[in-house]
PDB file of N, CA and C in Angstrom:
ATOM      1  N   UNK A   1      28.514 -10.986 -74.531  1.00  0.00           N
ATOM      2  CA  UNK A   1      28.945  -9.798 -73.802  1.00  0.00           C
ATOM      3  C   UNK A   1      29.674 -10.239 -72.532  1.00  0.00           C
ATOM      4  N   UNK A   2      30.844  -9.632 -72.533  1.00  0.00           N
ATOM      5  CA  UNK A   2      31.281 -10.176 -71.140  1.00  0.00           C
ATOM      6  C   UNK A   2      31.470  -9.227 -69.760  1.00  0.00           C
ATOM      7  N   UNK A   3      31.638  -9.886 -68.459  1.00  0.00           N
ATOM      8  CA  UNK A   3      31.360  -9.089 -67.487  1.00  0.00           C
ATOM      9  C   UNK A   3      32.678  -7.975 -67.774  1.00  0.00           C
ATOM     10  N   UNK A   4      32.321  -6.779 -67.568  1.00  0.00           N
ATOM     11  CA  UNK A   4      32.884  -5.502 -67.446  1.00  0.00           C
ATOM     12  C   UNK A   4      33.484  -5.103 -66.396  1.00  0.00           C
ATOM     13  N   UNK A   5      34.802  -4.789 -66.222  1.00  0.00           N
ATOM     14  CA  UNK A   5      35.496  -4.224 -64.532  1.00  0.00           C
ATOM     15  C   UNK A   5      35.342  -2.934 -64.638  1.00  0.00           C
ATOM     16  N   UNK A   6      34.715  -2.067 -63.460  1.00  0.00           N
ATOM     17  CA  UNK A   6      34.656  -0.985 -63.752  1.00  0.00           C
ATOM     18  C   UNK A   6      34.987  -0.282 -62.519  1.00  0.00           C
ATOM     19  N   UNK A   7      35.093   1.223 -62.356  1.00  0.00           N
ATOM     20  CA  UNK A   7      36.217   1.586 -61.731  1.00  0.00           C
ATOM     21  C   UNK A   7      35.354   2.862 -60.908  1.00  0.00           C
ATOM     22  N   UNK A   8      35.523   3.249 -60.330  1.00  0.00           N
ATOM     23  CA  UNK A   8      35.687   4.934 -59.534  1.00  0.00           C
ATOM     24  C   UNK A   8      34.977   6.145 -60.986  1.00  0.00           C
ATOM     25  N   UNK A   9      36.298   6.175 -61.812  1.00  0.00           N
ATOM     26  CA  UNK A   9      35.889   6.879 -62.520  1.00  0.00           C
ATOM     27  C   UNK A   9      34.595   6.597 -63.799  1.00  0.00           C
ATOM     28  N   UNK A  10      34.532   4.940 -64.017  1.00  0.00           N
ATOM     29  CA  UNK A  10      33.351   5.254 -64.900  1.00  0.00           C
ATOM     30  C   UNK A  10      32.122   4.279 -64.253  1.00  0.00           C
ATOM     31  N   UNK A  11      31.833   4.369 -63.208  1.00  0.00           N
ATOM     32  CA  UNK A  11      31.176   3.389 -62.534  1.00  0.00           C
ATOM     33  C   UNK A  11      29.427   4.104 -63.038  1.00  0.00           C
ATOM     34  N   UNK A  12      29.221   5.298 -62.664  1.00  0.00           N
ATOM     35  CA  UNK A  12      27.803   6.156 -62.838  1.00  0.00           C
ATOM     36  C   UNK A  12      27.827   6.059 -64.317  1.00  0.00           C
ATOM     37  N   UNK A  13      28.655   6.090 -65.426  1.00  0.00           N
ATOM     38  CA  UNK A  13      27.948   5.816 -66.240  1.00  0.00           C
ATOM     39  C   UNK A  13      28.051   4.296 -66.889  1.00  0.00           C
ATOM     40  N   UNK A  14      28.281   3.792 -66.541  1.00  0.00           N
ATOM     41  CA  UNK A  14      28.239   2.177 -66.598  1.00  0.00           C
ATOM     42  C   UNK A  14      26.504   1.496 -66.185  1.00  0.00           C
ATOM     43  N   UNK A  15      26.358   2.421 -65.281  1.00  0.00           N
ATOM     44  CA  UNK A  15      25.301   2.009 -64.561  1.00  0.00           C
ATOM     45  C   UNK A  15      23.482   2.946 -64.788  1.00  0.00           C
ATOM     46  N   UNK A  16      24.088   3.885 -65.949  1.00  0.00           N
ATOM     47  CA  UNK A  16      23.163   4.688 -66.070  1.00  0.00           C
ATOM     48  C   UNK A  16      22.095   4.300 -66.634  1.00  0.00           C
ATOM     49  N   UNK A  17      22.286   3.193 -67.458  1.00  0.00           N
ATOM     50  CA  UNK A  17      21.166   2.979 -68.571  1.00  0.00           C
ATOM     51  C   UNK A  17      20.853   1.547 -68.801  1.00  0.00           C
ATOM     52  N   UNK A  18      19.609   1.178 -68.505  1.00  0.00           N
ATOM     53  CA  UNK A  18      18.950  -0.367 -68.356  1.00  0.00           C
ATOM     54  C   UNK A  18      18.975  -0.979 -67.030  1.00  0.00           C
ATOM     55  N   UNK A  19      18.611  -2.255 -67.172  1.00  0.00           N
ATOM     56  CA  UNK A  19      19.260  -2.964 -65.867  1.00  0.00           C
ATOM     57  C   UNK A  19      20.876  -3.276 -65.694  1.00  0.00           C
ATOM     58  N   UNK A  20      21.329  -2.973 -64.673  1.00  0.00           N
ATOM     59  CA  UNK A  20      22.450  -3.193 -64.230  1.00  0.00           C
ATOM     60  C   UNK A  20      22.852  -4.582 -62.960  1.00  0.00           C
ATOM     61  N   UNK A  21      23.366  -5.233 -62.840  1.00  0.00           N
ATOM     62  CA  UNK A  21      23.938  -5.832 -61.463  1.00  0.00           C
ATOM     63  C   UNK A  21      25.308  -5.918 -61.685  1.00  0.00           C
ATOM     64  N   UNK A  22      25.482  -4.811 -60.242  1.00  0.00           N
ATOM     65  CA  UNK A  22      26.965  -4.562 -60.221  1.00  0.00           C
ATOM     66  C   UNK A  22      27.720  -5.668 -59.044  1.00  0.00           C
ATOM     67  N   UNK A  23      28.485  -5.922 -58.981  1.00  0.00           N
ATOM     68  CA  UNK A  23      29.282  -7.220 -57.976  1.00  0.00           C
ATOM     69  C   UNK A  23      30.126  -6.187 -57.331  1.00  0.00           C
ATOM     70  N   UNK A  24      30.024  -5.997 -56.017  1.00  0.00           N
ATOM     71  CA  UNK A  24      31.297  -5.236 -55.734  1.00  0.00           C
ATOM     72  C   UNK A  24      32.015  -6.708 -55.043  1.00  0.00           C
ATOM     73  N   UNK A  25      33.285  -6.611 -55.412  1.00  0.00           N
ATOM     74  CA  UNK A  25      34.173  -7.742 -54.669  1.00  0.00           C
ATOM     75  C   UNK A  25      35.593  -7.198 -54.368  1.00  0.00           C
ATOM     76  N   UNK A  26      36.346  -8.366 -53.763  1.00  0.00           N
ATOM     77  CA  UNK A  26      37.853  -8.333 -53.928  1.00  0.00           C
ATOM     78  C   UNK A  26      38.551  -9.399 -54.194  1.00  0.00           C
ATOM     79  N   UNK A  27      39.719  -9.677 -54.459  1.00  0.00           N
ATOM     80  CA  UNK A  27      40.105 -10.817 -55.135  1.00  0.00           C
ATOM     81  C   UNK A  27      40.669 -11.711 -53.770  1.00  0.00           C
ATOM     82  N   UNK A  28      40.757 -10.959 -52.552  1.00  0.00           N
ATOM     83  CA  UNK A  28      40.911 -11.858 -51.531  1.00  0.00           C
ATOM     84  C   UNK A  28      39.722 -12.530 -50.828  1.00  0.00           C
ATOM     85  N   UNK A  29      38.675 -12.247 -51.574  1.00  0.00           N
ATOM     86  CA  UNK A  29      37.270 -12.538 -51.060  1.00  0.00           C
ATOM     87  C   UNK A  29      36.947 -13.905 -51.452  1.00  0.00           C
ATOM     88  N   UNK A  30      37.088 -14.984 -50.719  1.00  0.00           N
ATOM     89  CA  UNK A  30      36.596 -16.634 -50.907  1.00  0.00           C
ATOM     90  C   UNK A  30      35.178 -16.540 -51.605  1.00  0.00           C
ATOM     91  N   UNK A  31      33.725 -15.778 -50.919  1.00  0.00           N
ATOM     92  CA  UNK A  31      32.334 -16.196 -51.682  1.00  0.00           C
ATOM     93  C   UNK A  31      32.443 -15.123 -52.391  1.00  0.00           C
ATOM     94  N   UNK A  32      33.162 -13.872 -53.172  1.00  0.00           N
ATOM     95  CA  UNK A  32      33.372 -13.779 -54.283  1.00  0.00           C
ATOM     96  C   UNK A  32      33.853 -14.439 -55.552  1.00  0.00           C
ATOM     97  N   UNK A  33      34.901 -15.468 -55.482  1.00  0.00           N
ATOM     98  CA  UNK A  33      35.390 -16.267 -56.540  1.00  0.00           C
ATOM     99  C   UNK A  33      34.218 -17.436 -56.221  1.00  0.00           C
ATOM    100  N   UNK A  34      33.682 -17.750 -55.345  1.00  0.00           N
ATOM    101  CA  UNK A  34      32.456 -18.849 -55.625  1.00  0.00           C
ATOM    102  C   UNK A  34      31.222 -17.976 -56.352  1.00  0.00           C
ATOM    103  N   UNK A  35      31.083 -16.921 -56.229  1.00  0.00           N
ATOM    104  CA  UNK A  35      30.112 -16.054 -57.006  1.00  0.00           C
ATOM    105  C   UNK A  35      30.511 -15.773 -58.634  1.00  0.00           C
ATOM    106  N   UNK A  36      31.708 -15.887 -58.397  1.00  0.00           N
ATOM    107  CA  UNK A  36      32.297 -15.559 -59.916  1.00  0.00           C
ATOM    108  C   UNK A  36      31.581 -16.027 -61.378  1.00  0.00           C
ATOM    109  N   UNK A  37      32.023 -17.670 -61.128  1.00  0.00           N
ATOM    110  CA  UNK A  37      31.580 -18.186 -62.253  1.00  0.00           C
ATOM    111  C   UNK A  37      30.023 -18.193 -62.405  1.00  0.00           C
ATOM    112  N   UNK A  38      28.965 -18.159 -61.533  1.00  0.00           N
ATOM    113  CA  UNK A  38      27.547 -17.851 -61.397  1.00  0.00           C
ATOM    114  C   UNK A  38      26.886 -17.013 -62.422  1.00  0.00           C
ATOM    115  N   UNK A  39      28.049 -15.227 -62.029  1.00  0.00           N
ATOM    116  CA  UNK A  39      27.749 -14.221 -62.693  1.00  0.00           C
ATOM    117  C   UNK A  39      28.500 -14.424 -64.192  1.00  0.00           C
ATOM    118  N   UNK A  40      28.792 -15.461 -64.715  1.00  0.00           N
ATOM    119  CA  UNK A  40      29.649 -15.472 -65.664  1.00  0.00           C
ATOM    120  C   UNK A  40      28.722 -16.294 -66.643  1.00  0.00           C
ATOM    121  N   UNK A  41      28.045 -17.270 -65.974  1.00  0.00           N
ATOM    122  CA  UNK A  41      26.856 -18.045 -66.550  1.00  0.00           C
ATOM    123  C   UNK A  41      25.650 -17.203 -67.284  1.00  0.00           C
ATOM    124  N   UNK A  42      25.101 -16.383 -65.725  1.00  0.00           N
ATOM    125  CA  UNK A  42      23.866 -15.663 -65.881  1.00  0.00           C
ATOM    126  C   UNK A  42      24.140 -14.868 -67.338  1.00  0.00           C
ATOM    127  N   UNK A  43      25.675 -14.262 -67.122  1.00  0.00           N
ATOM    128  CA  UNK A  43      25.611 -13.162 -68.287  1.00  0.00           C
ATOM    129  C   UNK A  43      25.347 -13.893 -69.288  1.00  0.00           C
ATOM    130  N   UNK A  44      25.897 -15.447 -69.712  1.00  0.00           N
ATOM    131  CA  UNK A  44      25.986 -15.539 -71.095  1.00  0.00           C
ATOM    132  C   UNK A  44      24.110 -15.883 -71.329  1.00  0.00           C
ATOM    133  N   UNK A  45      23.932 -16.677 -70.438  1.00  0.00           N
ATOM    134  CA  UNK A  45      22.257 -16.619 -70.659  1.00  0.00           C
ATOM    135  C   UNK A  45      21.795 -15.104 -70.574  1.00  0.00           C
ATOM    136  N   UNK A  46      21.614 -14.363 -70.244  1.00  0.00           N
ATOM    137  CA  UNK A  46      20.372 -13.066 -69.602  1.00  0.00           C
ATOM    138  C   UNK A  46      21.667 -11.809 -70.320  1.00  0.00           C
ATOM    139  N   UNK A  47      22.535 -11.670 -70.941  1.00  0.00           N
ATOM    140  CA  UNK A  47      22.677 -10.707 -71.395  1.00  0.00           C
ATOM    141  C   UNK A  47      21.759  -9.915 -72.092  1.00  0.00           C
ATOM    142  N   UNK A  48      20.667 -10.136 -72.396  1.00  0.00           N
ATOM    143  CA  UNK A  48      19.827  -9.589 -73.354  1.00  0.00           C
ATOM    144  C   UNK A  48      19.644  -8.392 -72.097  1.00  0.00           C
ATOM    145  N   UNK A  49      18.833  -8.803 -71.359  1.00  0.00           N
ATOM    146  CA  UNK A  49      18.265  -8.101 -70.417  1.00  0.00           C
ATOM    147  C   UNK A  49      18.998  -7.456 -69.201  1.00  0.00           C
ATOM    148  N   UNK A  50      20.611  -7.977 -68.958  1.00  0.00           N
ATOM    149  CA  UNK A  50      20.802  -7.072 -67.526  1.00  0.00           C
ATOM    150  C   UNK A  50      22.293  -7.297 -68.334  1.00  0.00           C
ATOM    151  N   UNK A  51      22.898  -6.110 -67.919  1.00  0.00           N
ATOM    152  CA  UNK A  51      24.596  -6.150 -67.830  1.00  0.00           C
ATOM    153  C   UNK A  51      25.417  -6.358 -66.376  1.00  0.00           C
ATOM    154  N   UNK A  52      26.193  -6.743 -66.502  1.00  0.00           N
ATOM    155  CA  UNK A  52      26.800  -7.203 -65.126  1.00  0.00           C
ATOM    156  C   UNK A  52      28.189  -6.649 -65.259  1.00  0.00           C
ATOM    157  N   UNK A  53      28.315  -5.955 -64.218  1.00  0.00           N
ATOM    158  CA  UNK A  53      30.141  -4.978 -63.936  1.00  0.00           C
ATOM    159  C   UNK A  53      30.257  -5.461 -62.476  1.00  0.00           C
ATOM    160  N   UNK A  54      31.265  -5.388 -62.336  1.00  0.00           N
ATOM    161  CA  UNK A  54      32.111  -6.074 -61.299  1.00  0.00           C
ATOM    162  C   UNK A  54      33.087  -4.621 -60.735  1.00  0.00           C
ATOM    163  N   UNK A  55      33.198  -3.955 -59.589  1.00  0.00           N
ATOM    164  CA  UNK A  55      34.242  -3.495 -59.253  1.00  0.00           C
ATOM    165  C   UNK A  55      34.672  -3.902 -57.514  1.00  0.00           C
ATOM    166  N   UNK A  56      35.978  -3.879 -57.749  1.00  0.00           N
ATOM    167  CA  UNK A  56      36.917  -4.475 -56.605  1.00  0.00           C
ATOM    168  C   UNK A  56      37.116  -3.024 -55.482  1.00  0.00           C
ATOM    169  N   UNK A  57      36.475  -3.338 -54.642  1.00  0.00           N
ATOM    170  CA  UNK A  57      36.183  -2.240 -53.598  1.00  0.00           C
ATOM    171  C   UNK A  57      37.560  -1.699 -52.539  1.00  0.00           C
ATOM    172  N   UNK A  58      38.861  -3.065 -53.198  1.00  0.00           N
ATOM    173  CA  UNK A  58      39.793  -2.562 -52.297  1.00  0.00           C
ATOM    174  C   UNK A  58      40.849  -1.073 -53.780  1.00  0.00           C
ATOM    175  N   UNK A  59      40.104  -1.320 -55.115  1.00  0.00           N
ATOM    176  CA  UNK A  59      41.020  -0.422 -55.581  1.00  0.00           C
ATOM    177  C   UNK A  59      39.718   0.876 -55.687  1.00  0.00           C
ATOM    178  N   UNK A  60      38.928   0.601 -55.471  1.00  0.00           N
ATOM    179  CA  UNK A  60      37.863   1.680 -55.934  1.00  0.00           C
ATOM    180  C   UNK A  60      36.525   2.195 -54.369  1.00  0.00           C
ATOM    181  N   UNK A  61      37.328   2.261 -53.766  1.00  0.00           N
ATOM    182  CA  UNK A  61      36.429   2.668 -51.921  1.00  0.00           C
ATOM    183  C   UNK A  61      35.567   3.764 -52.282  1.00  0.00           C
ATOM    184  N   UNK A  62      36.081   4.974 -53.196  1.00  0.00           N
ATOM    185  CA  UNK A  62      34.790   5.682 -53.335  1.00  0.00           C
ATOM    186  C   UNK A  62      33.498   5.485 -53.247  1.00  0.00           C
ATOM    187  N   UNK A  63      33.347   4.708 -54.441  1.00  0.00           N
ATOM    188  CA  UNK A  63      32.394   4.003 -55.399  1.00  0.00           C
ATOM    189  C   UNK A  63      31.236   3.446 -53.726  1.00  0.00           C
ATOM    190  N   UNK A  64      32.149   2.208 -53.591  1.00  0.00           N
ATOM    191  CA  UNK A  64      32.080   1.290 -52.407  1.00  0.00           C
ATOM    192  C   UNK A  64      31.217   1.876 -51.146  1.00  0.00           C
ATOM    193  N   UNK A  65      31.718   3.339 -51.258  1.00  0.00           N
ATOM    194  CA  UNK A  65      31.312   3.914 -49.637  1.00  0.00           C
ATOM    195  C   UNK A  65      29.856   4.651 -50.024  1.00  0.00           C
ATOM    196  N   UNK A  66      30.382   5.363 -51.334  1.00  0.00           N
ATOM    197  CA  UNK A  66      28.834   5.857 -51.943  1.00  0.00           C
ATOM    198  C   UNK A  66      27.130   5.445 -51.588  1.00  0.00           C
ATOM    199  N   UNK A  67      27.875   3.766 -51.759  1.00  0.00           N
ATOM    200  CA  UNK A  67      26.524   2.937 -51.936  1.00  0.00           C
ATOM    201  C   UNK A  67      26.975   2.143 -50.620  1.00  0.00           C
ATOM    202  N   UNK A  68      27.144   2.647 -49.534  1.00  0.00           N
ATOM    203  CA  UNK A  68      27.232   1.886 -48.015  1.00  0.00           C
ATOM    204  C   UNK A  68      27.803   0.478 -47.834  1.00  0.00           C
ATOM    205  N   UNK A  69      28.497  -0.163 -49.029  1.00  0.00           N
ATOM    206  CA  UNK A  69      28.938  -1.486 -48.866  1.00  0.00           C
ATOM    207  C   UNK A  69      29.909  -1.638 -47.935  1.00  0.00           C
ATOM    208  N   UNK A  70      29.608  -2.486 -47.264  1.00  0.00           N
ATOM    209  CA  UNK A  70      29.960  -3.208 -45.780  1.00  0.00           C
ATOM    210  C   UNK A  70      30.162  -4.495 -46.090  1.00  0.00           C
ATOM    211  N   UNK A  71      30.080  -5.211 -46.286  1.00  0.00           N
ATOM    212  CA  UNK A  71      30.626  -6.829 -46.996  1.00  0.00           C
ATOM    213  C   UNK A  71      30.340  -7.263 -47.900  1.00  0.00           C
ATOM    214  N   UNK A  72      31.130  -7.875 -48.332  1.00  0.00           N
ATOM    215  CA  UNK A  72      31.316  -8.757 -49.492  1.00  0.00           C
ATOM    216  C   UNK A  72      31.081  -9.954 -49.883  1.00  0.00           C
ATOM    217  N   UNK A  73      30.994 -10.318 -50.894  1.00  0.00           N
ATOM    218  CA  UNK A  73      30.089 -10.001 -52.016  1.00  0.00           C
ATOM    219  C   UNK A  73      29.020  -8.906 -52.205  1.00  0.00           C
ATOM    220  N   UNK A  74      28.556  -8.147 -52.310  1.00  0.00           N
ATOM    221  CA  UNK A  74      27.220  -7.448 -52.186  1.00  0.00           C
ATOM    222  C   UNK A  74      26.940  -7.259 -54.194  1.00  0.00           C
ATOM    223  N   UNK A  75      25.692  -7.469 -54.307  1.00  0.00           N
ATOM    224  CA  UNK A  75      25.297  -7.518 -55.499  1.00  0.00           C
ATOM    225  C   UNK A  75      24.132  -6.354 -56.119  1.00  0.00           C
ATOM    226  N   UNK A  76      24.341  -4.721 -56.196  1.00  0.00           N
ATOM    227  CA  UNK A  76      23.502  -4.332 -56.694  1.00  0.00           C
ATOM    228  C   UNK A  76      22.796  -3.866 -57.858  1.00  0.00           C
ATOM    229  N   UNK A  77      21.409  -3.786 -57.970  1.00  0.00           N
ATOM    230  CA  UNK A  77      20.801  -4.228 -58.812  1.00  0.00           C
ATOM    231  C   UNK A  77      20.299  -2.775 -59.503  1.00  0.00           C
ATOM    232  N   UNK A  78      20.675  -2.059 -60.589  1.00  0.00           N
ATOM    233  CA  UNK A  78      20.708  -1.145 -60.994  1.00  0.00           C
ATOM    234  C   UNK A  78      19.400  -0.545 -61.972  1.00  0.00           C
ATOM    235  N   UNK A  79      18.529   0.068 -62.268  1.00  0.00           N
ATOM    236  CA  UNK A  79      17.611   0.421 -63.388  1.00  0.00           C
ATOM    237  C   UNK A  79      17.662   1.640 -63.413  1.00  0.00           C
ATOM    238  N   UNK A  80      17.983   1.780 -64.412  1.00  0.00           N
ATOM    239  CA  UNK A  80      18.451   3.409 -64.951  1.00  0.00           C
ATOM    240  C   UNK A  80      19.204   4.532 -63.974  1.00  0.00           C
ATOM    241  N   UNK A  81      20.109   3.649 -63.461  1.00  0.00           N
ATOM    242  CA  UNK A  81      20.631   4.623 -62.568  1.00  0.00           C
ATOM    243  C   UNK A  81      21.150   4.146 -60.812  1.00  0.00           C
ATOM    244  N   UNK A  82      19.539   3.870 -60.774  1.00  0.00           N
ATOM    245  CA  UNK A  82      18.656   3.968 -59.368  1.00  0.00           C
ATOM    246  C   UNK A  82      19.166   2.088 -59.167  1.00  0.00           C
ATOM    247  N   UNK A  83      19.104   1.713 -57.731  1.00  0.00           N
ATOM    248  CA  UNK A  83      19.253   0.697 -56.437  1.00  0.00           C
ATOM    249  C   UNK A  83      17.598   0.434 -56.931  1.00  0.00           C
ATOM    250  N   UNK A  84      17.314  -0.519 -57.290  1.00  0.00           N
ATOM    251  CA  UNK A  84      16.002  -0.968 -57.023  1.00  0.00           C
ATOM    252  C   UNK A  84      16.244  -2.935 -56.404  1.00  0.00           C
ATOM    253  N   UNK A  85      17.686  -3.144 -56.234  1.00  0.00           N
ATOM    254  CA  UNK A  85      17.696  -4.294 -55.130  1.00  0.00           C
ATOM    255  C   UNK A  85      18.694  -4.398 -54.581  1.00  0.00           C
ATOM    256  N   UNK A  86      18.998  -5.363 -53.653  1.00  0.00           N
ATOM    257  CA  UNK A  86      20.654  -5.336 -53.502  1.00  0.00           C
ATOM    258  C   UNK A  86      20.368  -6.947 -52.289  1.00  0.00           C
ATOM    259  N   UNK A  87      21.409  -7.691 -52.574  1.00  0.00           N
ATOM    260  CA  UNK A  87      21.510  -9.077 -51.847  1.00  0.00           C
ATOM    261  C   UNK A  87      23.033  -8.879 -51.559  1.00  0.00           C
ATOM    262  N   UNK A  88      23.515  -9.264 -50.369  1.00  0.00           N
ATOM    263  CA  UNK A  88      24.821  -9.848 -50.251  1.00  0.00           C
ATOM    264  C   UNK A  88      24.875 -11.159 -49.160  1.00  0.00           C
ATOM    265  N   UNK A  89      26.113 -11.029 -50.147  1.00  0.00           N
ATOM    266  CA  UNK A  89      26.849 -12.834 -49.652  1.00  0.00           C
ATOM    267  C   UNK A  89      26.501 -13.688 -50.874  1.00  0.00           C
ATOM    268  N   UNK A  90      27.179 -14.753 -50.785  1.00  0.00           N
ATOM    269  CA  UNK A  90      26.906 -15.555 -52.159  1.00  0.00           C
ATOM    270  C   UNK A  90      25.340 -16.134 -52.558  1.00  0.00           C
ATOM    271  N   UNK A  91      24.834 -16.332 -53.786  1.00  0.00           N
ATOM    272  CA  UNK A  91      23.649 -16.335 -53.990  1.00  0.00           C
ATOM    273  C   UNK A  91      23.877 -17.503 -54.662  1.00  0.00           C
ATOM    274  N   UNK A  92      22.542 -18.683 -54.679  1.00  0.00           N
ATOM    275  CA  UNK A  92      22.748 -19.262 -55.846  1.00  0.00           C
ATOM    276  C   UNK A  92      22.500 -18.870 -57.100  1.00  0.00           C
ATOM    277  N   UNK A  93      22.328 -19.273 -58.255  1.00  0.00           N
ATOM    278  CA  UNK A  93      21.985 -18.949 -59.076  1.00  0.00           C
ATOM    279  C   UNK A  93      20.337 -18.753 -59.785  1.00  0.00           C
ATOM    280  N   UNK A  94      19.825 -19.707 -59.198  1.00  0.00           N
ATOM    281  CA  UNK A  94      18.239 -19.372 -59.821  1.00  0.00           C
ATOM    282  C   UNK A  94      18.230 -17.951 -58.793  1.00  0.00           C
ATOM    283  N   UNK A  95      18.701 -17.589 -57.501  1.00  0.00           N
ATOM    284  CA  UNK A  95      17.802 -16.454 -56.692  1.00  0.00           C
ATOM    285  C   UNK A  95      18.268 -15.627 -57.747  1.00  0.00           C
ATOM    286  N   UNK A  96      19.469 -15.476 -57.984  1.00  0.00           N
ATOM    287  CA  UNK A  96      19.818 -14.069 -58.595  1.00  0.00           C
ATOM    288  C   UNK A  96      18.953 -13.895 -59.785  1.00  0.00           C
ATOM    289  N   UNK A  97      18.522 -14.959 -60.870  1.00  0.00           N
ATOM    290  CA  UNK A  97      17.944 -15.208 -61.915  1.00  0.00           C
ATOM    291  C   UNK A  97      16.459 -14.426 -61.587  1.00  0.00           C
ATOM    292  N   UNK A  98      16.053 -14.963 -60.686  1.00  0.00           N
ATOM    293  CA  UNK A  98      14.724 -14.216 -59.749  1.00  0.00           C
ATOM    294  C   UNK A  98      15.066 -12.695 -59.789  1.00  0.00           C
ATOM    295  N   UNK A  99      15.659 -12.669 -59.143  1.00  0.00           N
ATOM    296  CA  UNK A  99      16.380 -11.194 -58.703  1.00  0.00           C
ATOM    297  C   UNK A  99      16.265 -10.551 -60.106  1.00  0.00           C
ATOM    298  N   UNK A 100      16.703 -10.766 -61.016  1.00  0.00           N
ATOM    299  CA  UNK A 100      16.689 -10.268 -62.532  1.00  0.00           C
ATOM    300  C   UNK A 100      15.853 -10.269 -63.043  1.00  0.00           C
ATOM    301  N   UNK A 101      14.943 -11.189 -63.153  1.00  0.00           N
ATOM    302  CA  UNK A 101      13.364 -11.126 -63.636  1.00  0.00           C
ATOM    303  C   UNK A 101      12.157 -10.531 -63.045  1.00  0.00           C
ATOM    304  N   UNK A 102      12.300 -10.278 -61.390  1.00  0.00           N
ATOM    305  CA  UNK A 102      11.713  -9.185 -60.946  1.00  0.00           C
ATOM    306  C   UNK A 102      11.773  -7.990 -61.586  1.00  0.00           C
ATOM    307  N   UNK A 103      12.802  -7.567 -62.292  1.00  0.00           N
ATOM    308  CA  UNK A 103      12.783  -5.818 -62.349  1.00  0.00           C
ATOM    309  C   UNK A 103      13.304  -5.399 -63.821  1.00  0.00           C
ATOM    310  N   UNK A 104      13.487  -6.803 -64.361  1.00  0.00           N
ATOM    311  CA  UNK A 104      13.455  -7.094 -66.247  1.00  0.00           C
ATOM    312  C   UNK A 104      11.969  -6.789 -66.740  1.00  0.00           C
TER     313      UNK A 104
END
């Protein structure tokens, strides 16, 4: 399964059902492209259990302002809907792995 770009218009239901971790980024963002390949790993391991969407907050600010994001990278962590975590700035990879198995 691969990471999903998702947008303004289908972001709520992208995020409606299971675990979610959404990436909000931008492509001028340096510890976003170091976050990149991380979330690209996790998915191919832990797809079972969490989906991962990515939206770029300079084409989609709605979304962005909805959920109070203020810098970047910010990574939130979705279950059925609902924020049940949220980390920003770049993570390594076992935290986020943590981060996922808390609420898997």
């Amino acid at each position: 399964m691969a990471i999903e770009n998702v947008t303004d218009q289908n972001f709520s239901q992208e995020i409606a059902e299971g675990l979610v971790l959404a990436d909000f980024w931008a492509p001028w963002c340096g510890p976003c492209k170091m976050i990149a390949p991380v979330l690209e790993e996790i998915d191919g391991e832990m797809s079972e259990k969490v989906k991962i969407v990515k939206l770029d907050v300079d084409e989609n600010q709605e979304t962005a302002g909805k959920y109070g994001v203020m810098s970047i990278p910010t990574l939130l962590l979705f279950k059925d809907g609902s924020v049940v975590d949220q980390v920003i700035g770049f993570q390594p990879k076992e935290a986020l792995v943590d981060l996922i198995n808390k609420h898997a």
